[in-house]
C-alpha atoms as a PDB file:
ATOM      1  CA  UNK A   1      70.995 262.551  30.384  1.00  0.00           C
ATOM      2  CA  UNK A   2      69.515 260.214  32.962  1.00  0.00           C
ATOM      3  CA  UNK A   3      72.099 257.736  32.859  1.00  0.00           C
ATOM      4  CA  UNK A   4      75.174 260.275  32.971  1.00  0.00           C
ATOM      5  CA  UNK A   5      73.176 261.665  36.263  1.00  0.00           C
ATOM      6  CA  UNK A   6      72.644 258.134  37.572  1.00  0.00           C
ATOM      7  CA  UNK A   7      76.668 257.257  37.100  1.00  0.00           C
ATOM      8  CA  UNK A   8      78.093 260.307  38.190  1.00  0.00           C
ATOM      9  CA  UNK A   9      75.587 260.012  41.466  1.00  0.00           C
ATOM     10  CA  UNK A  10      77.111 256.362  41.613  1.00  0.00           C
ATOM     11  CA  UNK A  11      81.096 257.581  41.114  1.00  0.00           C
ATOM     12  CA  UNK A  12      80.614 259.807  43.858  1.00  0.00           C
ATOM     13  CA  UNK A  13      79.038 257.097  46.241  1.00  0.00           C
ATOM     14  CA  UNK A  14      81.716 254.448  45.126  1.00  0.00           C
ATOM     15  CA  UNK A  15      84.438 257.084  46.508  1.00  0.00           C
ATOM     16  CA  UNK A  16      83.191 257.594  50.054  1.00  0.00           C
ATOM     17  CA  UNK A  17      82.825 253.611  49.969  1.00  0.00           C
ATOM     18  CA  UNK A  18      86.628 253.387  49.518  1.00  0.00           C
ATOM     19  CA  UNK A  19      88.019 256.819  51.637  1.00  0.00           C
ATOM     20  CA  UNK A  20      87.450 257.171  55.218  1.00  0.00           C
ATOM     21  CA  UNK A  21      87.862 260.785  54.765  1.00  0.00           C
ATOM     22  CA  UNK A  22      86.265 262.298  52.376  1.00  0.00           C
ATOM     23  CA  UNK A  23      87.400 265.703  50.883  1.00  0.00           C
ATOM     24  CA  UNK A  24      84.152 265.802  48.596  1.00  0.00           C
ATOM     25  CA  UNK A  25      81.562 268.239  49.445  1.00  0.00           C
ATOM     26  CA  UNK A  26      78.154 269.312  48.244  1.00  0.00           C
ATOM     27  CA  UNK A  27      76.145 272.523  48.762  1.00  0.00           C
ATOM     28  CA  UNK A  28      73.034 274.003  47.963  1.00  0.00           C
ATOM     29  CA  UNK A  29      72.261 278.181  48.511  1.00  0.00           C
ATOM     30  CA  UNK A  30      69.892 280.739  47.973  1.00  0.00           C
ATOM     31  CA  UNK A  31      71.407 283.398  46.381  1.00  0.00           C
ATOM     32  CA  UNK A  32      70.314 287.046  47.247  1.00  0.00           C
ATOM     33  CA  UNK A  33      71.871 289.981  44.689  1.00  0.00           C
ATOM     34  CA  UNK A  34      72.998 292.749  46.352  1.00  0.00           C
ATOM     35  CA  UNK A  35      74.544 296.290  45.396  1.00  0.00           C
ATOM     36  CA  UNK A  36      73.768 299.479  43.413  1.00  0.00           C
ATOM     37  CA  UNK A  37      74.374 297.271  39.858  1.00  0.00           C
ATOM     38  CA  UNK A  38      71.844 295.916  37.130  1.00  0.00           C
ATOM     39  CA  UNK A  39      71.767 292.408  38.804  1.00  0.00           C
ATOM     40  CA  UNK A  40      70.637 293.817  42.154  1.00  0.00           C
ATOM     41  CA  UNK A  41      68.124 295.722  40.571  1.00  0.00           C
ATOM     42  CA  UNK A  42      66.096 293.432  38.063  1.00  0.00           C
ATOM     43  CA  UNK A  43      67.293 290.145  39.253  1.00  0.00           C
ATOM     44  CA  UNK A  44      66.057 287.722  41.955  1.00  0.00           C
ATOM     45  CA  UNK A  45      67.625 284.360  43.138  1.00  0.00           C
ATOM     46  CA  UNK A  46      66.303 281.288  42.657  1.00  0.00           C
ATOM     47  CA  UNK A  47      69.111 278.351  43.422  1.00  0.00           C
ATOM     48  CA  UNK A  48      72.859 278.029  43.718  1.00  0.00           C
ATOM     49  CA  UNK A  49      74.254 274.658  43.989  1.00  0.00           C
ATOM     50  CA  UNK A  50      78.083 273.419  44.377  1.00  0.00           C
ATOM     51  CA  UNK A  51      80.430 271.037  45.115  1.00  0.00           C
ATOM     52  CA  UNK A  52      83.622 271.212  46.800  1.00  0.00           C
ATOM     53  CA  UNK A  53      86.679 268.977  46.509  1.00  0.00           C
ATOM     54  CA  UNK A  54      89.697 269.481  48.678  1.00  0.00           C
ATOM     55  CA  UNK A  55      92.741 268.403  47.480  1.00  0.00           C
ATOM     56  CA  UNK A  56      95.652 269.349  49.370  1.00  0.00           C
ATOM     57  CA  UNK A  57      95.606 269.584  53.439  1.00  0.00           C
ATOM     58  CA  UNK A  58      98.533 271.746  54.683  1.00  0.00           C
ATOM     59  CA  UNK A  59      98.991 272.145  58.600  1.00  0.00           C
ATOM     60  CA  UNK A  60      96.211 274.249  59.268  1.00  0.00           C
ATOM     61  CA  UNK A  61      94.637 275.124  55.544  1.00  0.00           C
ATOM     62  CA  UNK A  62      93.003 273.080  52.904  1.00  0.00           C
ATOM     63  CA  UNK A  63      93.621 273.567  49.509  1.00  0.00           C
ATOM     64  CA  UNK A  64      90.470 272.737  46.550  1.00  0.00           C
ATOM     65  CA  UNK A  65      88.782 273.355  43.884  1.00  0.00           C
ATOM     66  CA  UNK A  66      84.645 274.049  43.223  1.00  0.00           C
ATOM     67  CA  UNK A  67      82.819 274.785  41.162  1.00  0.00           C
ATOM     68  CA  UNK A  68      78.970 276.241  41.433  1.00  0.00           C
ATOM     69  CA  UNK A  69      75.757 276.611  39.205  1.00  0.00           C
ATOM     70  CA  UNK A  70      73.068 279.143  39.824  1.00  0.00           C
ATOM     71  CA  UNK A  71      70.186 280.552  38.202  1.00  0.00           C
ATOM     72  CA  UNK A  72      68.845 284.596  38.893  1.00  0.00           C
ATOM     73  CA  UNK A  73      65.694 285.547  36.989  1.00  0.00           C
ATOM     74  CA  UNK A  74      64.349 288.738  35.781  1.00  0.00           C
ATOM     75  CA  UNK A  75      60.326 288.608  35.188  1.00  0.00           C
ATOM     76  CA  UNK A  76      59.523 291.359  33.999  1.00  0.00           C
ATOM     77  CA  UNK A  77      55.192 291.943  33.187  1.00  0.00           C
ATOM     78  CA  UNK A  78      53.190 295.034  32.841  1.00  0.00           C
ATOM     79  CA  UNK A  79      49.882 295.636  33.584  1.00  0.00           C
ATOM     80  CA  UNK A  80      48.887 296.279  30.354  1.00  0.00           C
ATOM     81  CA  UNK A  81      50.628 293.690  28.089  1.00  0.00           C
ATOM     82  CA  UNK A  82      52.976 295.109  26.532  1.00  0.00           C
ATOM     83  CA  UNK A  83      55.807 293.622  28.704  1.00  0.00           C
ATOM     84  CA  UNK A  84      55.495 290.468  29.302  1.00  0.00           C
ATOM     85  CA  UNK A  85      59.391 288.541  29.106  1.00  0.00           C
ATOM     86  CA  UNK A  86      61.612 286.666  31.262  1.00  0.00           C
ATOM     87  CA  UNK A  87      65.170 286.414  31.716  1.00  0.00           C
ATOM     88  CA  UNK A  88      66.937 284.016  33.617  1.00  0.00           C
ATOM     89  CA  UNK A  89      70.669 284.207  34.256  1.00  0.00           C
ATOM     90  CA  UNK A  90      72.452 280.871  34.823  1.00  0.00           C
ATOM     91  CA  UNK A  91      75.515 281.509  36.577  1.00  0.00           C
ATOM     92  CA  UNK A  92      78.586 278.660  36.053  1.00  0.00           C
ATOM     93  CA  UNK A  93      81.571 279.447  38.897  1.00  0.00           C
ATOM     94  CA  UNK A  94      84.712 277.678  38.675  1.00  0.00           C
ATOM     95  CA  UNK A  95      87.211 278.460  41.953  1.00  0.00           C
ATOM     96  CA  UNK A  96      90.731 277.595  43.723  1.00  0.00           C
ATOM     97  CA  UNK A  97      89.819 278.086  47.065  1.00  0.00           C
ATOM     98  CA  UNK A  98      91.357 277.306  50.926  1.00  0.00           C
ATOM     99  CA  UNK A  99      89.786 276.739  53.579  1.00  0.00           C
ATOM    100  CA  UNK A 100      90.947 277.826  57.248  1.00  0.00           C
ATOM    101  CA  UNK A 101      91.033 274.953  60.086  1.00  0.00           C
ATOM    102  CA  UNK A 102      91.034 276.584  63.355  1.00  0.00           C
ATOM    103  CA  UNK A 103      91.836 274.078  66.494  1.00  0.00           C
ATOM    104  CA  UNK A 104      90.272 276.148  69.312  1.00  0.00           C
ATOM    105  CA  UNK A 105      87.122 276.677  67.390  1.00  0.00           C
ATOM    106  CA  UNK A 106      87.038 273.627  64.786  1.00  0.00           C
ATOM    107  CA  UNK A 107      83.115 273.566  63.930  1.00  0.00           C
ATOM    108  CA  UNK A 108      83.676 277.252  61.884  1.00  0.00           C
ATOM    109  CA  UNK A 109      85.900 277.245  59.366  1.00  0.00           C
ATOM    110  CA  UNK A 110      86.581 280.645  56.598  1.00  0.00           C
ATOM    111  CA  UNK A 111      87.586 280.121  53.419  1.00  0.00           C
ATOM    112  CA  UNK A 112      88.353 282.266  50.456  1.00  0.00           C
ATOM    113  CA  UNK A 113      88.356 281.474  46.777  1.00  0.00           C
ATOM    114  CA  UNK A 114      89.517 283.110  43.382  1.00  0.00           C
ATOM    115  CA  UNK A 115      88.277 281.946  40.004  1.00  0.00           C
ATOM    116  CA  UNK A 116      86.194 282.950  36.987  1.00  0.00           C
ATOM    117  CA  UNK A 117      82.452 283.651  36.381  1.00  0.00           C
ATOM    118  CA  UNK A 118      79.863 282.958  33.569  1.00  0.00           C
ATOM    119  CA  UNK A 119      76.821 284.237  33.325  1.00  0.00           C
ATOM    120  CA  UNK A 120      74.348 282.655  30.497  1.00  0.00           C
ATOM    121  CA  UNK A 121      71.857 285.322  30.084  1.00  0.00           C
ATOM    122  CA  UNK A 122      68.603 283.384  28.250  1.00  0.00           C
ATOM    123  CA  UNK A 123      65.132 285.808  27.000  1.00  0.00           C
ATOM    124  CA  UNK A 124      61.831 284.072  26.639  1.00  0.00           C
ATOM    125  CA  UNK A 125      58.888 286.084  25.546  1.00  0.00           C
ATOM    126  CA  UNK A 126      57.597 289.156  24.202  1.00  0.00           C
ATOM    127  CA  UNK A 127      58.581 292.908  24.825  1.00  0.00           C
ATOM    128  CA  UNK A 128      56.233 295.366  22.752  1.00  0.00           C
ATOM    129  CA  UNK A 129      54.855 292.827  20.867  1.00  0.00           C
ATOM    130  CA  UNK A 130      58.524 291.633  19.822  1.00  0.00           C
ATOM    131  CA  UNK A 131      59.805 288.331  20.534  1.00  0.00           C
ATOM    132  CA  UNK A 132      62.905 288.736  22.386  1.00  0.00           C
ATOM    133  CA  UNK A 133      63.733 284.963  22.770  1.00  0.00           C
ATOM    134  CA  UNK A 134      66.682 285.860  20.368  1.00  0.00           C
ATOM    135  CA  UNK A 135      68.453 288.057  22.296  1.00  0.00           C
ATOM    136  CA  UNK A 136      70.652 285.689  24.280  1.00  0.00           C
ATOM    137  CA  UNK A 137      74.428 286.524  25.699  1.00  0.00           C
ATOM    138  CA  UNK A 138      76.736 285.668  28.044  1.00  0.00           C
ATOM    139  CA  UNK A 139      79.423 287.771  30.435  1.00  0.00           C
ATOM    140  CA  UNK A 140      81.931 286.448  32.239  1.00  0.00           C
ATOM    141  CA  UNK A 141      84.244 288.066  34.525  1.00  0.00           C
ATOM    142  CA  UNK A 142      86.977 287.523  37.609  1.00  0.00           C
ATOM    143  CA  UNK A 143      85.307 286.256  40.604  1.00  0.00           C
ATOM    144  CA  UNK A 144      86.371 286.674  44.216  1.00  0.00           C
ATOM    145  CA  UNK A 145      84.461 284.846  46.836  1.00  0.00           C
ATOM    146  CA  UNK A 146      84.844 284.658  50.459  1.00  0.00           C
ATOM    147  CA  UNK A 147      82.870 282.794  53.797  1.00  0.00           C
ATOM    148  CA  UNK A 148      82.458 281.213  56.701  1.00  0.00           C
ATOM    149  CA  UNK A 149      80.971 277.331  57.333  1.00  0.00           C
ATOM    150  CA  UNK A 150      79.383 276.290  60.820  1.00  0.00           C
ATOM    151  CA  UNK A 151      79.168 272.410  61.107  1.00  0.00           C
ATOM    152  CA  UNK A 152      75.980 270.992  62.471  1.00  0.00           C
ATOM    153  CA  UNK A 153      77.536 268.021  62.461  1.00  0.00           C
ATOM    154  CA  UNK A 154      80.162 265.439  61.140  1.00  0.00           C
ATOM    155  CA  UNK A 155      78.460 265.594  57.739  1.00  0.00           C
ATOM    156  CA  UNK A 156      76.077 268.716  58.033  1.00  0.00           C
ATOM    157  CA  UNK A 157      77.209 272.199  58.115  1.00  0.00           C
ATOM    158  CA  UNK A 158      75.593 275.656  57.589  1.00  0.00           C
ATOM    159  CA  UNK A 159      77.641 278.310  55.463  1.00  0.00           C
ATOM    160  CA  UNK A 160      77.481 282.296  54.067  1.00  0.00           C
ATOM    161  CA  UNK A 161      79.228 283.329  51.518  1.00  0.00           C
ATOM    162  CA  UNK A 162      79.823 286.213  48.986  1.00  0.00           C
ATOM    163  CA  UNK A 163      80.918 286.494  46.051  1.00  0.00           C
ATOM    164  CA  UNK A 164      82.343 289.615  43.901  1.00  0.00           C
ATOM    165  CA  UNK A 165      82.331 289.574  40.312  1.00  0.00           C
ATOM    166  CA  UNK A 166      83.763 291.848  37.808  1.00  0.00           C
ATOM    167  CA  UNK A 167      82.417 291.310  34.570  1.00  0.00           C
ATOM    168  CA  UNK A 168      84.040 292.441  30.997  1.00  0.00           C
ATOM    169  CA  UNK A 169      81.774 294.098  28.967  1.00  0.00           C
ATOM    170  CA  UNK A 170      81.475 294.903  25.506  1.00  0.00           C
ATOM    171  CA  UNK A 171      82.873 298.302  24.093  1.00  0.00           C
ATOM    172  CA  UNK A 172      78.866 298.736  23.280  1.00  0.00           C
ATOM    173  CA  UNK A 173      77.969 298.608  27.791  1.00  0.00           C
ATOM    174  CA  UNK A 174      79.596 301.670  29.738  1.00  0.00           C
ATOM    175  CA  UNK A 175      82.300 300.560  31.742  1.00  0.00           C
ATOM    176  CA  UNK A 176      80.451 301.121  35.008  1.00  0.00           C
ATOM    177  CA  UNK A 177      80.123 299.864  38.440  1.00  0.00           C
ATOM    178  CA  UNK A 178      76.200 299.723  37.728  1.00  0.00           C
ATOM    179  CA  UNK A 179      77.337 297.538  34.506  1.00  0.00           C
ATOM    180  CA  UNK A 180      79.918 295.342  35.920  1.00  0.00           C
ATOM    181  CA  UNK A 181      79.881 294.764  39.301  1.00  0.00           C
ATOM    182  CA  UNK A 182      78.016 291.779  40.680  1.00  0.00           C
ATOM    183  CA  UNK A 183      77.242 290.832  44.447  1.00  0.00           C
ATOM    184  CA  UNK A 184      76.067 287.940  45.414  1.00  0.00           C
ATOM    185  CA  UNK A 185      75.282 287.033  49.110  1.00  0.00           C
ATOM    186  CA  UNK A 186      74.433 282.714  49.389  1.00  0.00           C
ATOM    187  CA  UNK A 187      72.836 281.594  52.389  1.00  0.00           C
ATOM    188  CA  UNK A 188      73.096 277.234  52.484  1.00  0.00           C
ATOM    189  CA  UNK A 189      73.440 274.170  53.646  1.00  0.00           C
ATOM    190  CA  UNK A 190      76.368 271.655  53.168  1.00  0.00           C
ATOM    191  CA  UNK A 191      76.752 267.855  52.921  1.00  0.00           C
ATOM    192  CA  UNK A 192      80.289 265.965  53.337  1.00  0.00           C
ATOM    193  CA  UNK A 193      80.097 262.710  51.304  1.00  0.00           C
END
């Protein structure tokens, strides 16, 4: 695991050695949940983190793909013991995106994206004395996302984005707003390699 970190770490920096330009990104949020839905209201963000690769520059519009990784977690733990479980949702968000280049103001730039949405949902510990580690699942639904990036600098910039997802759920879930709607608002910080 080490080594495929340590290589793909050195692909990346072998790149920017050989473009002057680089249309290679990387991002790091804190995602807040949002929303009258199940996420908003057992869920709490603890990291989102991204990477961006542009490959097509139109005029006045890049053209990429990104893809995203985040983790929400439920910890849940009653007074008196009989609750005491966690549940941490690990979020995995492919996207086509463009981005907006805007001469008279170039340091903000909007972008919106369109792609898909997996959410890993992993139980450890006990609830009632039961041992709920078992009950693991996964939704995935269409994702929408749309933002705005501020750059700090050259290589820095500040963005906020959010992101809609409608997940499918099983004929056992009603097919409600409160079961399949997800909002996520990401506050972060951007790095151009």
């Amino acid at each position: 695991m080490k080594q495929n970190l340590l290589l793909t770490l050195l692909f990346i920096l072998s790149m920017k050695s050989f473009s002057q330009d680089s249309k290679l990104s990387l991002e790091m949020h804190y995602p807040l949940t949002m929303g009258q839905n199940f996420i908003s209201k057992n869920y709490d963000g603890i990291i989102d983190v991204g990477g961006k690769f542009r490959f097509s520059e139109l005029k006045n519009i890049n053209i990429g793909a990104s893809l995203n990784g985040g983790i929400l977690s439920n910890n849940t733990n009653d007074n008196n013991g009989n609750q005491d479980f966690r549940v941490n949702s690990y979020l995995i968000q492919p996207r086509i995106f463009s981005e907006l280049k805007i001469e008279s103001v170039p340091k903000i730039r909007p972008f919106v994206g369109i792609g898909y949405t997996f959410m890993v949902f992993k139980a450890t510990g006990t609830n009632n004395g039961f041992d709920v580690s078992a009950s693991n699942s996964t939704e995935s639904g269409i994702n929408a996302n749309f933002g705005v990036a501020y750059d700090i600098t050259s290589k820095i910039f500040l963005d906020l984005q959010f992101d809609y997802v409608k997940l499918n759920v099983d004929n056992e879930v009603p097919k409600t707003a409160f079961n399949t709607n997800v909002n996520l608002l990401k506050v972060g910080l951007g790095l151009r390699l």
